[in-house]
C-alpha atoms as a PDB file:
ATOM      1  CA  UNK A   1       0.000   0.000   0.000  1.00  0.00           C
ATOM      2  CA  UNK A   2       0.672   3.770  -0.494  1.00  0.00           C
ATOM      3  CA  UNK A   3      -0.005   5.971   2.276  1.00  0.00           C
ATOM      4  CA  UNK A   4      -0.425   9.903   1.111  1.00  0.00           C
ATOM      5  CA  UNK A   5      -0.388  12.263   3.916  1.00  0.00           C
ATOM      6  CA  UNK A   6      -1.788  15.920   2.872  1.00  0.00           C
ATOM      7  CA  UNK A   7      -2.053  18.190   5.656  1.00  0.00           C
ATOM      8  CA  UNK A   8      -2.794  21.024   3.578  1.00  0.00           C
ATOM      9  CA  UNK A   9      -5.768  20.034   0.884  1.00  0.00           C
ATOM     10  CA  UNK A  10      -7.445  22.439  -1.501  1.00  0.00           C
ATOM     11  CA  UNK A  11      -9.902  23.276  -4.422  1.00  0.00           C
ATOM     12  CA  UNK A  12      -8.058  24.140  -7.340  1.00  0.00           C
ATOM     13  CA  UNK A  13      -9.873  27.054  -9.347  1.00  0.00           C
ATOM     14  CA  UNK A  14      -7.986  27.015 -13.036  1.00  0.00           C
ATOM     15  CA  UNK A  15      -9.279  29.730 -15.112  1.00  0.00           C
ATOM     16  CA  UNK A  16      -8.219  29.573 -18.447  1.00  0.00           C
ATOM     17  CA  UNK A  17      -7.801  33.907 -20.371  1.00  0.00           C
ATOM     18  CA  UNK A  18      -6.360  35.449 -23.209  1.00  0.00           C
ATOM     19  CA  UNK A  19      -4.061  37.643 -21.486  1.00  0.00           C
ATOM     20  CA  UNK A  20      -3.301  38.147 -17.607  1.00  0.00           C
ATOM     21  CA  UNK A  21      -3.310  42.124 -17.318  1.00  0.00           C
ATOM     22  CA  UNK A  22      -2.659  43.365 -13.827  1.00  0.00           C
ATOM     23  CA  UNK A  23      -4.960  46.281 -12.839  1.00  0.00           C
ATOM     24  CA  UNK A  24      -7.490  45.776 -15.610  1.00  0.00           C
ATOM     25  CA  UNK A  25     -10.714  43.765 -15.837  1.00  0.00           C
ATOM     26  CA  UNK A  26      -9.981  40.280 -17.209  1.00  0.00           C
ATOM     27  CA  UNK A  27     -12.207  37.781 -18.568  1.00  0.00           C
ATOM     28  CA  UNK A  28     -11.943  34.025 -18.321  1.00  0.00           C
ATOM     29  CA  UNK A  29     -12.412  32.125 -21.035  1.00  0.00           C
ATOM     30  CA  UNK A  30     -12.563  28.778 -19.425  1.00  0.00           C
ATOM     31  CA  UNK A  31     -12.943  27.736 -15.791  1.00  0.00           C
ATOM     32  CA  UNK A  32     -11.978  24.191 -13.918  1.00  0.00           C
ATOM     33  CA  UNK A  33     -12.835  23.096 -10.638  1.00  0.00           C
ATOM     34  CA  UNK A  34     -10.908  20.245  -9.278  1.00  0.00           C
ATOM     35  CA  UNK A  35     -10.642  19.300  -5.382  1.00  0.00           C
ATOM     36  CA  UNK A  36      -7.180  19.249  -4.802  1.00  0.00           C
ATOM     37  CA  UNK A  37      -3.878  18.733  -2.721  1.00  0.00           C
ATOM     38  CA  UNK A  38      -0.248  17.733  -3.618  1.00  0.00           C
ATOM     39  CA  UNK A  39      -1.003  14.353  -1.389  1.00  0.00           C
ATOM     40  CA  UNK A  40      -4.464  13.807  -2.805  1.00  0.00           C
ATOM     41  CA  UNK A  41      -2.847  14.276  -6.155  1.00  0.00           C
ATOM     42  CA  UNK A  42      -0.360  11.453  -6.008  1.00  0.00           C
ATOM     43  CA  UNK A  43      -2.882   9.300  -4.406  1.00  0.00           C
ATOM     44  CA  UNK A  44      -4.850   9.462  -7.030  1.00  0.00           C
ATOM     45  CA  UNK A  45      -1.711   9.148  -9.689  1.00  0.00           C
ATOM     46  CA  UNK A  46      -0.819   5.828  -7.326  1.00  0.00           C
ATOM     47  CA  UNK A  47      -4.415   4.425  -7.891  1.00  0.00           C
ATOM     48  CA  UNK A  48      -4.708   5.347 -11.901  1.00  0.00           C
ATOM     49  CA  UNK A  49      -1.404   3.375 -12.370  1.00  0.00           C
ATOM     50  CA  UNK A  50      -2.762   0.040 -10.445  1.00  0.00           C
ATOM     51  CA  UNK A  51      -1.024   0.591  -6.899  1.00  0.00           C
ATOM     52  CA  UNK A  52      -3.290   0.262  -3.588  1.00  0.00           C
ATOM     53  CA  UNK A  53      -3.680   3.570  -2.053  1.00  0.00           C
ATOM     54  CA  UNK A  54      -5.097   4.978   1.011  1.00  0.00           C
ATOM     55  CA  UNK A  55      -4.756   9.031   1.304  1.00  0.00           C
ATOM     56  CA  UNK A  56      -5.266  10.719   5.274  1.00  0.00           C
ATOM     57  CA  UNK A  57      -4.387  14.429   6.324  1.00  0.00           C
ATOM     58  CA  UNK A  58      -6.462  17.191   7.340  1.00  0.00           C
ATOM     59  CA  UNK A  59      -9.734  17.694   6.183  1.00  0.00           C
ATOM     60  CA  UNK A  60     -12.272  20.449   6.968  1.00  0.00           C
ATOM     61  CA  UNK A  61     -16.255  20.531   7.566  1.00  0.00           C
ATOM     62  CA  UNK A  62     -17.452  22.650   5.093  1.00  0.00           C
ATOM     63  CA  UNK A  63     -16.486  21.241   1.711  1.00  0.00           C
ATOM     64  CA  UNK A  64     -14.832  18.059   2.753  1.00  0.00           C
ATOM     65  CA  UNK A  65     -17.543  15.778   1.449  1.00  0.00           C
ATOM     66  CA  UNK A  66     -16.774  16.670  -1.944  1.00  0.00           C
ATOM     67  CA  UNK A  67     -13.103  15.410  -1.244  1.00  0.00           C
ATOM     68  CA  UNK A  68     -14.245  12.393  -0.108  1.00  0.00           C
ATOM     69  CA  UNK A  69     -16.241  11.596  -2.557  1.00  0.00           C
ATOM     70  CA  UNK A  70     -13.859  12.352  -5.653  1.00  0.00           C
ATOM     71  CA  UNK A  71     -11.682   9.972  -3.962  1.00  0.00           C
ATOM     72  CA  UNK A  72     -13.673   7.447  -2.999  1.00  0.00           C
ATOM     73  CA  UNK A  73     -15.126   7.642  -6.919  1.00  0.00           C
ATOM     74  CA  UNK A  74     -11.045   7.079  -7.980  1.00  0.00           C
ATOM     75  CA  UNK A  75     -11.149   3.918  -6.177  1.00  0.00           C
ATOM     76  CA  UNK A  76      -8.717   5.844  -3.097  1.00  0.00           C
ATOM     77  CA  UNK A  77      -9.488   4.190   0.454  1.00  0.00           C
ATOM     78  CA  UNK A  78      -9.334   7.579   2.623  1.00  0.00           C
ATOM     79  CA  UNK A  79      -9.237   8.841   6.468  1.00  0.00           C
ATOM     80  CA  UNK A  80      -8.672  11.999   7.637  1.00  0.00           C
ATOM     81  CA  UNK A  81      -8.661  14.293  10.919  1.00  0.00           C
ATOM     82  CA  UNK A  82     -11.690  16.432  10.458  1.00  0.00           C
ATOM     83  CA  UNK A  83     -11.515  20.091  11.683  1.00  0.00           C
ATOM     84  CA  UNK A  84     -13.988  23.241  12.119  1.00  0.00           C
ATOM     85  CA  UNK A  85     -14.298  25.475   8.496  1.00  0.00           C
ATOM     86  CA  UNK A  86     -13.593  25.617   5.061  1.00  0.00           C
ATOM     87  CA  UNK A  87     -11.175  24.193   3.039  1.00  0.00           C
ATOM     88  CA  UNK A  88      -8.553  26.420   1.298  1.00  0.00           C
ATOM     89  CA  UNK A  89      -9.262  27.932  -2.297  1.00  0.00           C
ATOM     90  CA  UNK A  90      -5.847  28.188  -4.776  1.00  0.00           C
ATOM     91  CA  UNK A  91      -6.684  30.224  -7.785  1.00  0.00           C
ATOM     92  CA  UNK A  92      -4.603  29.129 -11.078  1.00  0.00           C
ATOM     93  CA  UNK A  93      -4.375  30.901 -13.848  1.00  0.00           C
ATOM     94  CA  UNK A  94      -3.461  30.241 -17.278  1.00  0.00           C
ATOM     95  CA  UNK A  95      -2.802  32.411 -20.300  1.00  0.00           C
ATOM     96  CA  UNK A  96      -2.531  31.665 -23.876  1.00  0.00           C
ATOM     97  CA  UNK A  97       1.003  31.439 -23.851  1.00  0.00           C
ATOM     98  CA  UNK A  98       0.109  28.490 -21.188  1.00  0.00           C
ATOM     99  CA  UNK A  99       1.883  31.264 -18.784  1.00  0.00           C
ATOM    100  CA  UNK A 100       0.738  30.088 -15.030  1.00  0.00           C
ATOM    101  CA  UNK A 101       0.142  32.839 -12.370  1.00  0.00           C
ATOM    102  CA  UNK A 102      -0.530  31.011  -9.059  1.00  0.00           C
ATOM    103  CA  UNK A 103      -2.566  32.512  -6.132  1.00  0.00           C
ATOM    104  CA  UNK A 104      -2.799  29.979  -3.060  1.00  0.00           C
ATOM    105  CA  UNK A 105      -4.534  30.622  -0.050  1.00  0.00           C
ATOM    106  CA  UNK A 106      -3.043  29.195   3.543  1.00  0.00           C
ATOM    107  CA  UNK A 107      -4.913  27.163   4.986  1.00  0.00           C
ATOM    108  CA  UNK A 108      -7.387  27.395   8.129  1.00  0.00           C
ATOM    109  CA  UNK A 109      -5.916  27.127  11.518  1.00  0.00           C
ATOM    110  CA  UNK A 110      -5.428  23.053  13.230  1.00  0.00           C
ATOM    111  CA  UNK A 111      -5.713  23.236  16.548  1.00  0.00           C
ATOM    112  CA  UNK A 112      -2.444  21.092  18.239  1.00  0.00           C
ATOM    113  CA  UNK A 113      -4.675  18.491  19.505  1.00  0.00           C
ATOM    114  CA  UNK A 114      -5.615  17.846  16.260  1.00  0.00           C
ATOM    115  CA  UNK A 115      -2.295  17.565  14.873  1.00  0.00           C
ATOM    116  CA  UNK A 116      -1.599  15.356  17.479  1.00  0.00           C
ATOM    117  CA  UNK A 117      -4.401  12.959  16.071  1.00  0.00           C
ATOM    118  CA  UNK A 118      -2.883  12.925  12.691  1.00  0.00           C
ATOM    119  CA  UNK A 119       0.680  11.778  14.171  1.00  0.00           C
ATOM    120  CA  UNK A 120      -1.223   9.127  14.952  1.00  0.00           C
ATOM    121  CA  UNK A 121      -2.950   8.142  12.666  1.00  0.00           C
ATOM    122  CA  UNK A 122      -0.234   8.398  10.789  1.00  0.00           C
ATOM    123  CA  UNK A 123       1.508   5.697  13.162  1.00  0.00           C
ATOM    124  CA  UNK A 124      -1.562   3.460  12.669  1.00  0.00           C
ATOM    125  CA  UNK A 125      -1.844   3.711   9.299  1.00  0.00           C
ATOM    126  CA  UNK A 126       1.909   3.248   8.157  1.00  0.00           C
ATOM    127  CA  UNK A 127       3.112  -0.264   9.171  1.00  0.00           C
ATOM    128  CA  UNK A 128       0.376  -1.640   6.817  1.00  0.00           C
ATOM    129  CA  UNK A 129       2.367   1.286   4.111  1.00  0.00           C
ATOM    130  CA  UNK A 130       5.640   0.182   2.099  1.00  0.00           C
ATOM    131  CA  UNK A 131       5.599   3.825   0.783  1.00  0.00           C
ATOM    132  CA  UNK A 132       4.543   6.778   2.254  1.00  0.00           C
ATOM    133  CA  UNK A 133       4.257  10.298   0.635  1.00  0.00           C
ATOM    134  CA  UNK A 134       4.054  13.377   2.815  1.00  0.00           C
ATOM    135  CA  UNK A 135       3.423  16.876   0.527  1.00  0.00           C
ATOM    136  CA  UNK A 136       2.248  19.802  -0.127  1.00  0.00           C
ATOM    137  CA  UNK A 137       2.413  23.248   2.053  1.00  0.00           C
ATOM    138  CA  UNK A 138       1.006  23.155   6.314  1.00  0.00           C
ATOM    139  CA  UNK A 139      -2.000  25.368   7.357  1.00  0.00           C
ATOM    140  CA  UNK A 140      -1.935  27.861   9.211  1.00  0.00           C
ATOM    141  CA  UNK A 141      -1.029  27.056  13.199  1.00  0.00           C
ATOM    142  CA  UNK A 142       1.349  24.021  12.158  1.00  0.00           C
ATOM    143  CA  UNK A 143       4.658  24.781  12.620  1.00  0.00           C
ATOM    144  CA  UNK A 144       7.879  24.014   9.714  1.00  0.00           C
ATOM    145  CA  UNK A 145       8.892  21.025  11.808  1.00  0.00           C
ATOM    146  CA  UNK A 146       5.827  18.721  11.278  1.00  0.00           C
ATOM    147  CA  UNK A 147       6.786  17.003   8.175  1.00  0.00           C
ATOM    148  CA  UNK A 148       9.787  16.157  10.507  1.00  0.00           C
ATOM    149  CA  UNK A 149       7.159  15.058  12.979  1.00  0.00           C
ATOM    150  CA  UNK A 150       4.937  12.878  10.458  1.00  0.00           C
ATOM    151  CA  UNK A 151       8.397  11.116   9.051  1.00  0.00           C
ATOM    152  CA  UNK A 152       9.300  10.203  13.187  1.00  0.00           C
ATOM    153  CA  UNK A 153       5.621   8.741  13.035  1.00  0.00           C
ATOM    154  CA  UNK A 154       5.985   6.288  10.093  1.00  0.00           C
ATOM    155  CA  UNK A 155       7.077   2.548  10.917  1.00  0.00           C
ATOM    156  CA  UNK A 156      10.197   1.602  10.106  1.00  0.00           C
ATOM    157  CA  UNK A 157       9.279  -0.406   7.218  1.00  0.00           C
ATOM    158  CA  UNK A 158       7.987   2.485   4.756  1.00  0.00           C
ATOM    159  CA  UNK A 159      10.015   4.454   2.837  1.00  0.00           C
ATOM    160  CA  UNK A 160       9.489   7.896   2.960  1.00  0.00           C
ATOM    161  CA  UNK A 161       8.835  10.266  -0.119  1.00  0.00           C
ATOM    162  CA  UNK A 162       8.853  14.135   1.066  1.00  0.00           C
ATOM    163  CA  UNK A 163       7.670  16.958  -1.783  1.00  0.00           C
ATOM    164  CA  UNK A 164       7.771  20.093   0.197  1.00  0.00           C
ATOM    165  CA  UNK A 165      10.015  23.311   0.215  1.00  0.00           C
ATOM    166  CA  UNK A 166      12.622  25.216   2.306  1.00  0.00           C
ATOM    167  CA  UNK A 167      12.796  24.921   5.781  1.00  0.00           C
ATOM    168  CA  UNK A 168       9.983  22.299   5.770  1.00  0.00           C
ATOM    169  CA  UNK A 169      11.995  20.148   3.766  1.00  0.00           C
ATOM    170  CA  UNK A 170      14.988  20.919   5.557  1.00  0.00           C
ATOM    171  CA  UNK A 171      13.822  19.724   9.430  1.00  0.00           C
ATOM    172  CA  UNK A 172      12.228  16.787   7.521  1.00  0.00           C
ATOM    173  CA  UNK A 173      15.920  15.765   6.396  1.00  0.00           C
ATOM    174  CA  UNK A 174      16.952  14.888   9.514  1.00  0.00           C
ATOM    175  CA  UNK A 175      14.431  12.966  10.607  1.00  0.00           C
ATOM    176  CA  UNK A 176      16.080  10.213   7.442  1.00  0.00           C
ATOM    177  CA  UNK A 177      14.103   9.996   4.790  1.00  0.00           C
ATOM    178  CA  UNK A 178      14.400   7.296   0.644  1.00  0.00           C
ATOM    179  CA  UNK A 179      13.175  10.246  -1.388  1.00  0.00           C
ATOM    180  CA  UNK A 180      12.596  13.853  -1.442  1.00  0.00           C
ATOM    181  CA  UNK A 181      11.629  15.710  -4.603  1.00  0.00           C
ATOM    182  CA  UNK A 182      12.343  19.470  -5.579  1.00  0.00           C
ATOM    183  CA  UNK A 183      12.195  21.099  -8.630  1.00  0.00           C
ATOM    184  CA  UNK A 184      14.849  23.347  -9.912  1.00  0.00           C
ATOM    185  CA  UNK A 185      13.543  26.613  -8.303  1.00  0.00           C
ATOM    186  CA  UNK A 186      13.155  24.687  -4.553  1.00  0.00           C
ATOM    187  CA  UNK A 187      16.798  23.391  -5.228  1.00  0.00           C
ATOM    188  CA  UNK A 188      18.280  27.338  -6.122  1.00  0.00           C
ATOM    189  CA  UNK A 189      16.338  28.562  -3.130  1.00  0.00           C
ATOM    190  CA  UNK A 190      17.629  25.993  -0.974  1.00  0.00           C
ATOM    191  CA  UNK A 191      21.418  26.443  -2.711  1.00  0.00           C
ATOM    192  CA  UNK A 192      20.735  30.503  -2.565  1.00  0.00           C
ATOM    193  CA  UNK A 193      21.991  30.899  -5.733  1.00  0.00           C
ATOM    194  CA  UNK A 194      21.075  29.727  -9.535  1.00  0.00           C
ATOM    195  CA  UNK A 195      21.799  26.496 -10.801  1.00  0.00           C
ATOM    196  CA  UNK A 196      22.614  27.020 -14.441  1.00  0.00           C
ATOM    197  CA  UNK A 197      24.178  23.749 -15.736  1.00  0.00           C
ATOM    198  CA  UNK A 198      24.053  19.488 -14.195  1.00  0.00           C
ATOM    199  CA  UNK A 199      27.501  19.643 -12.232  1.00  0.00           C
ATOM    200  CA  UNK A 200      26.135  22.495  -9.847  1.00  0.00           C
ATOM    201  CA  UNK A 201      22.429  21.161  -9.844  1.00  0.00           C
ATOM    202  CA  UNK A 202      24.137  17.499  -8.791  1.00  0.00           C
ATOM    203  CA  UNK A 203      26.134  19.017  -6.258  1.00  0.00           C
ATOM    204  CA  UNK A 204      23.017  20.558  -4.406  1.00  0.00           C
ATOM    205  CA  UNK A 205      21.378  17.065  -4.655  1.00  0.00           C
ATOM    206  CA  UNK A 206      24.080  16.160  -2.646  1.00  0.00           C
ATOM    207  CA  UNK A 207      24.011  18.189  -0.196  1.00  0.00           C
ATOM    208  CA  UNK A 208      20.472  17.357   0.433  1.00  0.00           C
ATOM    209  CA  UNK A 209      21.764  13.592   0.689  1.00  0.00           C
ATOM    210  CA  UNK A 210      24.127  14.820   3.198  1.00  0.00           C
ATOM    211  CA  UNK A 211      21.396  16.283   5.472  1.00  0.00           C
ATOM    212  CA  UNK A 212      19.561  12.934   5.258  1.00  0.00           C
ATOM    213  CA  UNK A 213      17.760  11.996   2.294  1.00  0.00           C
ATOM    214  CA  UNK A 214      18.587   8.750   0.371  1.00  0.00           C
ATOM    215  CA  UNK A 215      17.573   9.734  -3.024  1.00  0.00           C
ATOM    216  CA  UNK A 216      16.909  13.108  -4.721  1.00  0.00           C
ATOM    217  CA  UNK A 217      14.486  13.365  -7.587  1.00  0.00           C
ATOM    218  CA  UNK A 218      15.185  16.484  -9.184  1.00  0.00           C
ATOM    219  CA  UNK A 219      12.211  17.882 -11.646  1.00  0.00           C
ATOM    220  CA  UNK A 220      13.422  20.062 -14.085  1.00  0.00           C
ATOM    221  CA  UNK A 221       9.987  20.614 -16.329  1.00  0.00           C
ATOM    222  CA  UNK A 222      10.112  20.219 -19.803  1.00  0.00           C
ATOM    223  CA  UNK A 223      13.469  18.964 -19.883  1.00  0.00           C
ATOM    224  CA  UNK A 224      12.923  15.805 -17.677  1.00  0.00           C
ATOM    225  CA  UNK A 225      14.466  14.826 -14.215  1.00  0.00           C
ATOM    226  CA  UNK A 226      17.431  14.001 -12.306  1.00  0.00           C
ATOM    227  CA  UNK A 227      17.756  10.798  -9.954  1.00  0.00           C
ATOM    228  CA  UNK A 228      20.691  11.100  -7.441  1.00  0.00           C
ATOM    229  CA  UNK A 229      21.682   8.858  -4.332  1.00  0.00           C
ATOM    230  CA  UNK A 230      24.870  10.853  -4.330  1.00  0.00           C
ATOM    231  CA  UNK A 231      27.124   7.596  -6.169  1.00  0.00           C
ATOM    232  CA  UNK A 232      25.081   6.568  -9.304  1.00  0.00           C
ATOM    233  CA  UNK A 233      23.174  10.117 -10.810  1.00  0.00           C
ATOM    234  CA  UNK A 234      20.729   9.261 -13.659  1.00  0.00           C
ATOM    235  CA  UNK A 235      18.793  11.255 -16.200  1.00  0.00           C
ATOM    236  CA  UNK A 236      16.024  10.914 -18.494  1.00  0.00           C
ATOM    237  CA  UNK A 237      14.595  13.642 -21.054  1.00  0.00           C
ATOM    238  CA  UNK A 238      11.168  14.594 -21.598  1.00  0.00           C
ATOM    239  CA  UNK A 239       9.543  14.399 -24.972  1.00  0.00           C
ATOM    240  CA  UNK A 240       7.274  17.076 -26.517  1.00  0.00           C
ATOM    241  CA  UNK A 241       3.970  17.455 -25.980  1.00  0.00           C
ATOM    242  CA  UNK A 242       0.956  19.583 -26.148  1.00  0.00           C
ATOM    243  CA  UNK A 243       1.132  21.806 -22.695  1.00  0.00           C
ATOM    244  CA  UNK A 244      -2.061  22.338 -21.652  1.00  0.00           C
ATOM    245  CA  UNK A 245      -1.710  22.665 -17.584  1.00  0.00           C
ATOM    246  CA  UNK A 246       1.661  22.267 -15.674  1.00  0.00           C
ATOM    247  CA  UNK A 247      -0.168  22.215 -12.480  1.00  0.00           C
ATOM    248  CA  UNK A 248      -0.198  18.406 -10.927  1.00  0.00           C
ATOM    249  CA  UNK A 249       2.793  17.338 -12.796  1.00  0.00           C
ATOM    250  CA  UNK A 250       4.843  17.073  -9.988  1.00  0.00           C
ATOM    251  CA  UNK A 251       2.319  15.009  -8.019  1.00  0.00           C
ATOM    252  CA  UNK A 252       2.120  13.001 -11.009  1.00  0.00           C
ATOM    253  CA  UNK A 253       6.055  12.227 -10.653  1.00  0.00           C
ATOM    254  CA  UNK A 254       5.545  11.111  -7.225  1.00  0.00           C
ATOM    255  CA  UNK A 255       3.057   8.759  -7.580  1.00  0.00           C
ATOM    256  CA  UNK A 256       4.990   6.841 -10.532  1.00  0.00           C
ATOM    257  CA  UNK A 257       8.040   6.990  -8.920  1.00  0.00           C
ATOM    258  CA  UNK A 258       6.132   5.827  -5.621  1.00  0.00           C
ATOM    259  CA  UNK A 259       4.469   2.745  -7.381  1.00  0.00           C
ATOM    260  CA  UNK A 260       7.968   1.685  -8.855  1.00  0.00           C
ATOM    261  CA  UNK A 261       9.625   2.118  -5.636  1.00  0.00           C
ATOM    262  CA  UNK A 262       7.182  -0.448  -4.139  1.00  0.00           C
ATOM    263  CA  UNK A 263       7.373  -2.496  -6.926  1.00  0.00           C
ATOM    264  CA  UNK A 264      11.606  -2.858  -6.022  1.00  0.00           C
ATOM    265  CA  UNK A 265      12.330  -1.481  -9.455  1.00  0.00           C
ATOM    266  CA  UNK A 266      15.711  -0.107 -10.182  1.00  0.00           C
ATOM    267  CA  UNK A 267      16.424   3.320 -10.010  1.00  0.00           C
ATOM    268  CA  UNK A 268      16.643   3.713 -13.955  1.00  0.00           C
ATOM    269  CA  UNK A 269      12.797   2.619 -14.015  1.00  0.00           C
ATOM    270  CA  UNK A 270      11.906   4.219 -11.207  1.00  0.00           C
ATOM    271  CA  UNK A 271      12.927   7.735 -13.049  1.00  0.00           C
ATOM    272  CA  UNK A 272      11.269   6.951 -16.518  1.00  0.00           C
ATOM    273  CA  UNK A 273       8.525   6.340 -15.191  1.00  0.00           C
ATOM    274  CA  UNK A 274       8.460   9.340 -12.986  1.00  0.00           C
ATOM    275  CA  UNK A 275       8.942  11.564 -16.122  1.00  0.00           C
ATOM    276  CA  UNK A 276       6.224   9.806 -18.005  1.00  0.00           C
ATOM    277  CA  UNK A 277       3.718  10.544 -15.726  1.00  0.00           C
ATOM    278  CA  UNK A 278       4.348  13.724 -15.351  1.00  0.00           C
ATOM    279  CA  UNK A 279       4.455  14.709 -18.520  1.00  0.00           C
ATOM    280  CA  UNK A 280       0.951  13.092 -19.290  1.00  0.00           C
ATOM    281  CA  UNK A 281       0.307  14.978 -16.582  1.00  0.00           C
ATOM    282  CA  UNK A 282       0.509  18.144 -18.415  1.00  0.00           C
ATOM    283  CA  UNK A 283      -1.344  17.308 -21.333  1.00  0.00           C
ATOM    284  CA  UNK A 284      -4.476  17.515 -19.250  1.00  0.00           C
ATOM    285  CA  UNK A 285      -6.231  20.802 -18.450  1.00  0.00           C
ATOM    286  CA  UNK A 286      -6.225  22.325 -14.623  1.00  0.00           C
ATOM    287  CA  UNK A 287      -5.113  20.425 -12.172  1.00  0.00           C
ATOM    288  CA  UNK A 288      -6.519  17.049 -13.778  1.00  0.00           C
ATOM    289  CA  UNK A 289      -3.745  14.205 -13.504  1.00  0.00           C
ATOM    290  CA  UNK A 290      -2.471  11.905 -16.229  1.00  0.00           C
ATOM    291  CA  UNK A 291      -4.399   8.610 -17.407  1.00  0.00           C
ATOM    292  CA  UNK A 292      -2.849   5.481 -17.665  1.00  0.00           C
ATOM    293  CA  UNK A 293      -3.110   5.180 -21.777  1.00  0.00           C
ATOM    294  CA  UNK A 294      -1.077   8.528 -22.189  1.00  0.00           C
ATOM    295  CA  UNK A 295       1.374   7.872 -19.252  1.00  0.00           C
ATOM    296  CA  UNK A 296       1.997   4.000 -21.199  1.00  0.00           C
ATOM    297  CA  UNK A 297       2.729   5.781 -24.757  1.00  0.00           C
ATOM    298  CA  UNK A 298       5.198   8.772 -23.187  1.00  0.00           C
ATOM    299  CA  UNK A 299       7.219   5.928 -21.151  1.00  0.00           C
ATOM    300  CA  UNK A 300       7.312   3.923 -25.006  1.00  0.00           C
ATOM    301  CA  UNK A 301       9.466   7.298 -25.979  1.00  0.00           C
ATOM    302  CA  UNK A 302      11.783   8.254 -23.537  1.00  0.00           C
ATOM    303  CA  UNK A 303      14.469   6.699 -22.088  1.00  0.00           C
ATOM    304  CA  UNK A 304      17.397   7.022 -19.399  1.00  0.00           C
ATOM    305  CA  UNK A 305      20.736   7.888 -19.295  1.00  0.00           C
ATOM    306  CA  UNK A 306      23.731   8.470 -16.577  1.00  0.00           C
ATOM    307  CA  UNK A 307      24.088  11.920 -15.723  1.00  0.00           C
END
């Protein structure tokens, strides 16, 4: 099983315009609601590819039924810590140079009684787990050291995936952890400085390996991914395809690269398929994820090389 931990779900609003002018009434051309979370995303990529997966997290009163119920119509088994008020609303928008302005909300507050309830769950849930991913960005009254928290609260068994940024990621290091996943802007800000060709983008993989992580999965959009454990460095290209959203592709990685993983699949496959998915993912429009037919005909075209 696959255990996806999103403390931090949300309905994605994608509105689709012409031309995002700032200060001026704009006009959207095409709206998509989808109900949303990094967590919930890869659960669902987990499920589409064949792999048994259960998502928990926070979940809020108002709203939360329809989160539920998308998952329980993808097949997802599902358990969450319920608190008082609404769930978070992200606004995405997309121009027709498939430019993506993101506005995300925070999150309502979780009370530390509650968050104590999801460490455990967490603990109950996870020695059933051989993977478990923990994404996405904490609500408001959870403090940067939780994803550290949720990794201590994971039997030993699992391997833990973490997709989160800066000093989140950074606490969550230390508590050990098989995979964590940045993309190239994550990596610079972590680095503080750009990362303009492989040798310096390697060496900040490794420095992440250094503070604790096994394996670094480094997305680089359109041009593919990196897979480091800090000896044997891999990469695989994307191929070209119609962009329609961006948004989810990352999720969509993680939820590949989590199926292989349980699978015991080298690290080779384990990437390909990782850029497969997510670049199905983007073929799809908001923050709808890849389906299996288009995520079997990418991995057909790309292939892996040493990096």
């Amino acid at each position: 099983m696959v255990l996806s931990v999103c403390p931090n779900p949300s309905i994605d609003c994608t509105m689709e315009m012409e031309q995002l002018v700032v200060g001026r009434l704009n006009r959207v051309n095409n709206k998509i609601v989808t109900y949303s979370g990094k967590a919930l995303n890869a659960a669902i990529g987990v499920k589409r590819l064949g792999g048994d997966s259960f998502a928990t997290g926070f979940m809020y009163e108002n709203e939360g039924s329809l989160f539920v119920s998308n998952l329980d119509n993808e097949g997802v088994k599902n358990s969450f810590v319920w608190n008082k008020g609404h769930v978070r609303t992200n606004y995405k928008i997309v121009d027709n140079r498939s430019m993506l302005t993101e506005i995300n909300d925070k999150g309502e507050n979780v009370s530390v009684e509650n968050q104590q309830k999801l460490l455990s769950l967490v603990e109950t849930l996870s020695p059933n787990a051989s993977v478990v991913i923990m994404s996405g960005s904490l609500p408001t009254g959870v403090e940067n050291d939780y994803y550290y928290k949720l990794a201590k609260s994971v039997g030993k068994s699992a391997k833990i995936i973490v997709d989160t940024e800066g000093e989140k990621l950074i606490k969550a290091l230390s508590a050990g952890v098989f995979m964590v996943k940045p993309n190239l802007r994550e990596l610079e800000q972590i680095a503080g400085k750009p990362l303009t060709n492989k040798k310096e983008m390697l060496e900040s993989c490794y420095s992440l390996i250094d503070k604790g992580a096994e394996n670094v999965l480094l997305s680089l959009g359109r041009e593919g991914a990196i897979l480091t454990d800090g000896s044997n460095s891999y990469y695989c290209k994307s191929t070209s395809v119609a962009v329609n959203s961006t948004v989810g592709a990352g999720d969509s990685m993680i939820a590949a690269a989590s199926v292989m993983i349980e699978q015991g699949a080298e690290k080779q496959e384990i990437l390909r398929s990782a850029v497969a998915a997510g670049t199905a993912s983007i073929t799809t429009p908001g923050t709808n994820l890849f389906y299996r037919d288009k995520f079997e005909e990418i991995y057909g075209k790309i292939f892996v090389k040493k990096a």
